[in-house]
PDB file of N, CA and C in Angstrom:
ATOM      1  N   UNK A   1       6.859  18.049  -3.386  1.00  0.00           N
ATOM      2  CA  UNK A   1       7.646  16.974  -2.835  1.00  0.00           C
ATOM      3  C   UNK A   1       7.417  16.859  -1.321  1.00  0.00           C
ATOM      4  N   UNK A   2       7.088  17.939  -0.524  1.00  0.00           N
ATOM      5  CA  UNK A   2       6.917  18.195   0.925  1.00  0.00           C
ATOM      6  C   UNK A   2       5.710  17.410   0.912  1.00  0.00           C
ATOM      7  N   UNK A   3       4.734  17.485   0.733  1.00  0.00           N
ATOM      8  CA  UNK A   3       3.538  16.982   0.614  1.00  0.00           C
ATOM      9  C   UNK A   3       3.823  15.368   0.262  1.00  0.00           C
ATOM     10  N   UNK A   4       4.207  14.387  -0.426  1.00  0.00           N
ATOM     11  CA  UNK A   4       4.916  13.195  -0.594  1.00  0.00           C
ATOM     12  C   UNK A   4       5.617  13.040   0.867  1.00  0.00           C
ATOM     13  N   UNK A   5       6.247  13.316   0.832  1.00  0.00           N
ATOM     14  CA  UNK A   5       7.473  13.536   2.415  1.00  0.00           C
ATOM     15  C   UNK A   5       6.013  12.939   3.241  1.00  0.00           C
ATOM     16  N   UNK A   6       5.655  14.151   3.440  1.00  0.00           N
ATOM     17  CA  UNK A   6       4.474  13.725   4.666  1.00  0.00           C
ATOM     18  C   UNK A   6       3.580  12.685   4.659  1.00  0.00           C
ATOM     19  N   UNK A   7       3.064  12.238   3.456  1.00  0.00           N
ATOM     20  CA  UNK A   7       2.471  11.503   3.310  1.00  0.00           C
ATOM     21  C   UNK A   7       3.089   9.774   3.619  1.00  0.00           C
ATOM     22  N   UNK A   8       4.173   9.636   2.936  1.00  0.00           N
ATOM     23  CA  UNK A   8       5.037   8.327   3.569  1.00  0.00           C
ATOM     24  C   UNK A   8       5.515   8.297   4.629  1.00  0.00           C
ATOM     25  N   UNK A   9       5.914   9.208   5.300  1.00  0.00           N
ATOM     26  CA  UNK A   9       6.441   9.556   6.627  1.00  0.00           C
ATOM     27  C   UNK A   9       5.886   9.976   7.918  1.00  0.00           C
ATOM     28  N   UNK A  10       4.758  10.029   7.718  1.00  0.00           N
ATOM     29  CA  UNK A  10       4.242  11.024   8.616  1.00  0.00           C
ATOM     30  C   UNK A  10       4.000  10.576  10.441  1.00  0.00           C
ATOM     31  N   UNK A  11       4.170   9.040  10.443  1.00  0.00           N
ATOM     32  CA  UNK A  11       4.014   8.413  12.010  1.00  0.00           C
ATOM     33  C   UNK A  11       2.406   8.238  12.072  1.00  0.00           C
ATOM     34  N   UNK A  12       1.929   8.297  11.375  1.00  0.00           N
ATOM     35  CA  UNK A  12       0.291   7.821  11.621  1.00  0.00           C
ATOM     36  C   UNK A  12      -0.235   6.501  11.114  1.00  0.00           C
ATOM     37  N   UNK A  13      -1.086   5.695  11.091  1.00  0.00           N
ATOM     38  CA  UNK A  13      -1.786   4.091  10.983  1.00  0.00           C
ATOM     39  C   UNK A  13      -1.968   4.576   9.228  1.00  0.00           C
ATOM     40  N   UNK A  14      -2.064   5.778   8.671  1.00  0.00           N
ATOM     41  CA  UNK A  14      -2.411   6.011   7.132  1.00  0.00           C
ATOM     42  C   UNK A  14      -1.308   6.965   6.481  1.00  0.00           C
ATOM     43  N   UNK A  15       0.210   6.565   7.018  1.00  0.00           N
ATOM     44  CA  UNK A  15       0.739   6.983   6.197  1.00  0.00           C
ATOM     45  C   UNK A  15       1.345   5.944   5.013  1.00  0.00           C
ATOM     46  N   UNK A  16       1.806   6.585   4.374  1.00  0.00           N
ATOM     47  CA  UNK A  16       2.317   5.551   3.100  1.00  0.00           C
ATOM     48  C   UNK A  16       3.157   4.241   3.379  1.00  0.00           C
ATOM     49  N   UNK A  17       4.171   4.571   4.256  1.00  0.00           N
ATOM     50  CA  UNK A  17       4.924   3.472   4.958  1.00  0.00           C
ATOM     51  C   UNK A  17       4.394   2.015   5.324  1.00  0.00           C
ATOM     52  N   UNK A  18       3.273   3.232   6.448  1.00  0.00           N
ATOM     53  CA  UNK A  18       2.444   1.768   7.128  1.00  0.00           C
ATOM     54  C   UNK A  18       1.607   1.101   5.857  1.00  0.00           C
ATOM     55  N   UNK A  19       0.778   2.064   4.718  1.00  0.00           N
ATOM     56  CA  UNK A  19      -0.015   1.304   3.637  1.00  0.00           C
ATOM     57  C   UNK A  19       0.598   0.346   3.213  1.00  0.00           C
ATOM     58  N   UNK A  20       1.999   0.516   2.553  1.00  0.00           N
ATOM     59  CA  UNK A  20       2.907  -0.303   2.158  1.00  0.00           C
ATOM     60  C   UNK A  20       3.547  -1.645   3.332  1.00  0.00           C
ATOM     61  N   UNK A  21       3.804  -1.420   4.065  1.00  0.00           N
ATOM     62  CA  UNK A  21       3.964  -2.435   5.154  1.00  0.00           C
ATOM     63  C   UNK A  21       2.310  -3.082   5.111  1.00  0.00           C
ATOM     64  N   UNK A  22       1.339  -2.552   5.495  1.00  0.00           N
ATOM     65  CA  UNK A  22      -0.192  -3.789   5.363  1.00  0.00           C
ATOM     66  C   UNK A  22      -0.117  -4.481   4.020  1.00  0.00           C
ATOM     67  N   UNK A  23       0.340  -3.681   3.074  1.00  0.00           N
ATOM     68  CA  UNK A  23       0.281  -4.535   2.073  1.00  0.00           C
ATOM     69  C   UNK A  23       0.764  -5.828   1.414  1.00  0.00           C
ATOM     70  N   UNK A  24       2.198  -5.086   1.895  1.00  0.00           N
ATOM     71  CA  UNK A  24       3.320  -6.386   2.213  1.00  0.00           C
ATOM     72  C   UNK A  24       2.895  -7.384   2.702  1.00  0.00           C
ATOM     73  N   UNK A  25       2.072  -7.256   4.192  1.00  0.00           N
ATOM     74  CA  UNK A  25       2.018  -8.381   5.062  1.00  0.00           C
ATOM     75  C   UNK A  25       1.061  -9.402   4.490  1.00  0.00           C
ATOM     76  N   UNK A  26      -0.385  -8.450   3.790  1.00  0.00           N
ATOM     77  CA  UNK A  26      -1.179  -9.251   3.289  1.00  0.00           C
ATOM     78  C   UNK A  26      -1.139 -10.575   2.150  1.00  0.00           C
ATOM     79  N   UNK A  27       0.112  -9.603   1.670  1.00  0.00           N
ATOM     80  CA  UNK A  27       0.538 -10.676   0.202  1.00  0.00           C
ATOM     81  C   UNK A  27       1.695 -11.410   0.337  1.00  0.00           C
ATOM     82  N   UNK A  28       2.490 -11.636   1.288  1.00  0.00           N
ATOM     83  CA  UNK A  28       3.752 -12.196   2.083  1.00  0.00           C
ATOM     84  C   UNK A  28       3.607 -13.739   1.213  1.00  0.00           C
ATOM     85  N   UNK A  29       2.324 -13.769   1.528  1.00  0.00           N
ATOM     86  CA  UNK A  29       2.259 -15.579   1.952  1.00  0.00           C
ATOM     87  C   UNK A  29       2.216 -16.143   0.107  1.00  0.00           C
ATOM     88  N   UNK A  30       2.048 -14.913  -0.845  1.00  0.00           N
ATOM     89  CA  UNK A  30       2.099 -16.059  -2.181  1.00  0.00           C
ATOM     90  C   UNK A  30       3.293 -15.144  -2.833  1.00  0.00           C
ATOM     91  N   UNK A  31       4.715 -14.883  -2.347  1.00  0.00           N
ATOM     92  CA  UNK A  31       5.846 -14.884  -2.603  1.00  0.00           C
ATOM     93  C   UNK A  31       6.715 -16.328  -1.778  1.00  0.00           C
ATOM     94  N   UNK A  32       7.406 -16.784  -3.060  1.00  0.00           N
ATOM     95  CA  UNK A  32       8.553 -17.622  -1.973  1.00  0.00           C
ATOM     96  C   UNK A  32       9.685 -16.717  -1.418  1.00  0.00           C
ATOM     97  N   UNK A  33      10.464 -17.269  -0.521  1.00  0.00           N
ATOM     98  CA  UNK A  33      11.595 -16.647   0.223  1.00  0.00           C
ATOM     99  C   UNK A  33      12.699 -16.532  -0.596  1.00  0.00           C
ATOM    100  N   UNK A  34      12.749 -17.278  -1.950  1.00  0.00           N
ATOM    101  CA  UNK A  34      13.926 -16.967  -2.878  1.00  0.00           C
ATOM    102  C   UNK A  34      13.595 -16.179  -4.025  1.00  0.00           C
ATOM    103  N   UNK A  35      12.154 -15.278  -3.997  1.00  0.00           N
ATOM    104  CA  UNK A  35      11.388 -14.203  -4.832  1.00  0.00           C
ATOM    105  C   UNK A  35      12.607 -13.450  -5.138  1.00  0.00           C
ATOM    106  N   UNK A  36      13.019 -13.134  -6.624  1.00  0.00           N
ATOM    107  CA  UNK A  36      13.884 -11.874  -6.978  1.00  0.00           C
ATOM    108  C   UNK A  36      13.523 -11.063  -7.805  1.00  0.00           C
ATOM    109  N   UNK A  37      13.347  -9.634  -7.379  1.00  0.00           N
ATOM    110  CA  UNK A  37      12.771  -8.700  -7.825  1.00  0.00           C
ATOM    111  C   UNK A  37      13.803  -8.303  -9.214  1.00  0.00           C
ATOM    112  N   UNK A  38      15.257  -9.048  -9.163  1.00  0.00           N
ATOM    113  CA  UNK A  38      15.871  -7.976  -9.988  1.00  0.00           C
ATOM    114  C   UNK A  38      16.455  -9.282 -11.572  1.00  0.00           C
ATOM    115  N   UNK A  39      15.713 -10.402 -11.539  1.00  0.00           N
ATOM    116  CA  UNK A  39      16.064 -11.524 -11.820  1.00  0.00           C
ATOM    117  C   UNK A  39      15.002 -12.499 -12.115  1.00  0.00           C
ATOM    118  N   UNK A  40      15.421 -13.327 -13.379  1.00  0.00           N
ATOM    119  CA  UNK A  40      14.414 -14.219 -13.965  1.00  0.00           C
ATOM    120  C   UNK A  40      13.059 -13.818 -13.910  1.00  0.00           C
ATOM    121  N   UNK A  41      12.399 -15.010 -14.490  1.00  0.00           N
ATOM    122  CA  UNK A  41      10.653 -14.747 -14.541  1.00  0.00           C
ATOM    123  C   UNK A  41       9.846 -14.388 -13.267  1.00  0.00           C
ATOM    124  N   UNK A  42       8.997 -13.619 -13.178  1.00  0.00           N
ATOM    125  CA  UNK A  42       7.680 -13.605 -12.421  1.00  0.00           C
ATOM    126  C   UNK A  42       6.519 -14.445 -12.717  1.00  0.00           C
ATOM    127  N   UNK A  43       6.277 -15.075 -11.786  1.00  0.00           N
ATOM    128  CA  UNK A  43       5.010 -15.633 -11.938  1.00  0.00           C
ATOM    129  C   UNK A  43       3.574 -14.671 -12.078  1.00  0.00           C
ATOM    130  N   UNK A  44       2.627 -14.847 -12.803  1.00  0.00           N
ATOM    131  CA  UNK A  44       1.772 -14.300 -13.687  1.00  0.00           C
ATOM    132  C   UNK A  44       0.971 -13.601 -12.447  1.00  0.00           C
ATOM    133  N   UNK A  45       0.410 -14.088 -11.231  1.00  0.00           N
ATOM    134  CA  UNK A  45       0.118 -13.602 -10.117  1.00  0.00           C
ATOM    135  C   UNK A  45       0.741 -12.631  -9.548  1.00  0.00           C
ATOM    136  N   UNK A  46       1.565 -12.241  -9.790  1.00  0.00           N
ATOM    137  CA  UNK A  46       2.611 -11.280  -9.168  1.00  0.00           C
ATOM    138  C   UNK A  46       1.850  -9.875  -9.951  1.00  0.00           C
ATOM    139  N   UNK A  47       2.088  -9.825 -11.193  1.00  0.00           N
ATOM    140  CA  UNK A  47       1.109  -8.744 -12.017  1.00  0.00           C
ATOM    141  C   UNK A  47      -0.133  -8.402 -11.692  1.00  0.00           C
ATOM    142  N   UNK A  48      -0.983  -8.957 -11.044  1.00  0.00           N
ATOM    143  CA  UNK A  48      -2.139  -8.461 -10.822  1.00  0.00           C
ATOM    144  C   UNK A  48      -1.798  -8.177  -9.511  1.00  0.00           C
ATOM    145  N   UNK A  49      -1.235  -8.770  -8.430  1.00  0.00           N
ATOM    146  CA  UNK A  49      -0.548  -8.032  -7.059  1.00  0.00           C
ATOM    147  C   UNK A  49      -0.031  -6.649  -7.577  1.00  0.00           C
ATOM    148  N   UNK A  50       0.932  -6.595  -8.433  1.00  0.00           N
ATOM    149  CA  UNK A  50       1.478  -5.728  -8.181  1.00  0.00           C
ATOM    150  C   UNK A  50       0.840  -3.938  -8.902  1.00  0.00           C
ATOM    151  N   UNK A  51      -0.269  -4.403  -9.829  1.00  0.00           N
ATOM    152  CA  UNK A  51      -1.235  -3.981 -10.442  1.00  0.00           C
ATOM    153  C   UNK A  51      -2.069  -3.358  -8.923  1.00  0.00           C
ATOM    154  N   UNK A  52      -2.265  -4.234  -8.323  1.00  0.00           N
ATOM    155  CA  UNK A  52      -3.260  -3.456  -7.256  1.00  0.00           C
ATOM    156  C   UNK A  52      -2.646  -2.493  -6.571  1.00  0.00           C
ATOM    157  N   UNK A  53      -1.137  -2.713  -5.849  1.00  0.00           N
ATOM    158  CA  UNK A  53      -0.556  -1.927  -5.433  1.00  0.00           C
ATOM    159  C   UNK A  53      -0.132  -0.485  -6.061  1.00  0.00           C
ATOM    160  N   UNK A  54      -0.073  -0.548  -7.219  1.00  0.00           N
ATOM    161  CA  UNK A  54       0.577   0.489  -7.835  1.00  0.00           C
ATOM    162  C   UNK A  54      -1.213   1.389  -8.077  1.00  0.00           C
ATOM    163  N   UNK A  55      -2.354   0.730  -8.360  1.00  0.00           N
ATOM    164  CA  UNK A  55      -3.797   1.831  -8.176  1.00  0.00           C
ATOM    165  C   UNK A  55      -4.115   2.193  -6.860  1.00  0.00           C
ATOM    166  N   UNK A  56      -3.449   1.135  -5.659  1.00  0.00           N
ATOM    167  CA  UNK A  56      -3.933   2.035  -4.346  1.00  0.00           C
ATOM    168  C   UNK A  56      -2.796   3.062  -4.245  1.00  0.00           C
ATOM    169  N   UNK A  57      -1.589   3.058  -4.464  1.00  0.00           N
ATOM    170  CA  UNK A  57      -0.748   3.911  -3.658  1.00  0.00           C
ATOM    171  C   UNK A  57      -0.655   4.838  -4.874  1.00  0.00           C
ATOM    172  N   UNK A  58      -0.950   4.819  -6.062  1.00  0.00           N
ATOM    173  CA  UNK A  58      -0.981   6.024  -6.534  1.00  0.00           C
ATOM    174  C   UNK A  58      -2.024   6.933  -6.411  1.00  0.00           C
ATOM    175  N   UNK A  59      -3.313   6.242  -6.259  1.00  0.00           N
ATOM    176  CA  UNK A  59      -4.145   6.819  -5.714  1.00  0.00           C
ATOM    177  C   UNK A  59      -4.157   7.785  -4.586  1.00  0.00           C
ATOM    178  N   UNK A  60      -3.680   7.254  -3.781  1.00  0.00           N
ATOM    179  CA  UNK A  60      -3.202   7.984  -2.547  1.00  0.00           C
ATOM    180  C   UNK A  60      -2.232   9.193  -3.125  1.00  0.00           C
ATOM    181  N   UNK A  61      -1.192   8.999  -3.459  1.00  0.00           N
ATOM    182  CA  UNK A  61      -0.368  10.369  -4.546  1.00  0.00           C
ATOM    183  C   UNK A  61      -0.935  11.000  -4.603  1.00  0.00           C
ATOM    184  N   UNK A  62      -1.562  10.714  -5.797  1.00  0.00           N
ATOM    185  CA  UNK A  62      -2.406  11.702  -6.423  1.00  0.00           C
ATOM    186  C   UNK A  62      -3.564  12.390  -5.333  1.00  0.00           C
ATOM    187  N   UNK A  63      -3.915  11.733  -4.279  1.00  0.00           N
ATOM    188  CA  UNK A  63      -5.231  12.961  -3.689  1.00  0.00           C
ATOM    189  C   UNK A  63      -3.702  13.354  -2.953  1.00  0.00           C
ATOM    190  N   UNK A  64      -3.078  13.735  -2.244  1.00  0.00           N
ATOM    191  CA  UNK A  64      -2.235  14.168  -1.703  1.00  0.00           C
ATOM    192  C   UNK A  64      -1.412  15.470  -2.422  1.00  0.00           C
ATOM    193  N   UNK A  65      -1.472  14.945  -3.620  1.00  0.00           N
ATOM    194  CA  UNK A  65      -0.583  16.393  -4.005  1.00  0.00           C
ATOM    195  C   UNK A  65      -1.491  17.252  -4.811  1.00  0.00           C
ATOM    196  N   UNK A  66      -2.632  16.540  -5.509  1.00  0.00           N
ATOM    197  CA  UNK A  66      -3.348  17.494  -5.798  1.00  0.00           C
ATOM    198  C   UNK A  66      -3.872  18.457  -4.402  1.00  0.00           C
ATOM    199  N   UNK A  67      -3.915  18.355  -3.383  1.00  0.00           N
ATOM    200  CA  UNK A  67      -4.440  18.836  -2.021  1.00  0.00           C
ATOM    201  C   UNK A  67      -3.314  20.346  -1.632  1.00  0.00           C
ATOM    202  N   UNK A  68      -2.499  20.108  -2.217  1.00  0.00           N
ATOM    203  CA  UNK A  68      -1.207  20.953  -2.091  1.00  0.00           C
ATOM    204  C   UNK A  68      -0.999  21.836  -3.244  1.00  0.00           C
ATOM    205  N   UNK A  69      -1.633  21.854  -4.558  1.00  0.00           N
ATOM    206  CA  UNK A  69      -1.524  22.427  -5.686  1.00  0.00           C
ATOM    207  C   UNK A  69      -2.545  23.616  -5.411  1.00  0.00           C
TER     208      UNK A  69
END
């Protein structure tokens, strides 16, 4: 879990935070401002966004804690 910790947290341009914040910023522009994560349909684009996000940042996980095992 220490190893996670550091990795999202850590104050550097490649920690998880900031990955997640570039990512955000990149894909900002094909969410509307009334987007609800917890409510009604997703548009079909959203799945392959959110598909990419979930192979880079697990990716990242995974070399991170295997590094610690």
């Amino acid at each position: 879990m220490e190893a996670l910790e550091k990795f999202y947290d850590n104050g550097s341009d490649e920690s998880g935070e900031d990955m997640f914040n570039k990512f955000a910023s990149e894909h900002a522009s094909l969410f509307s401002k009334d987007s609800s994560a917890t409510g009604g349909e997703n548009k079909l684009e959203w799945t392959a966004i959110h598909e990419k996000f979930c192979k880079i940042f697990e990716g990242h996980i995974e070399s991170k804690t295997s590094l610690e095992i």
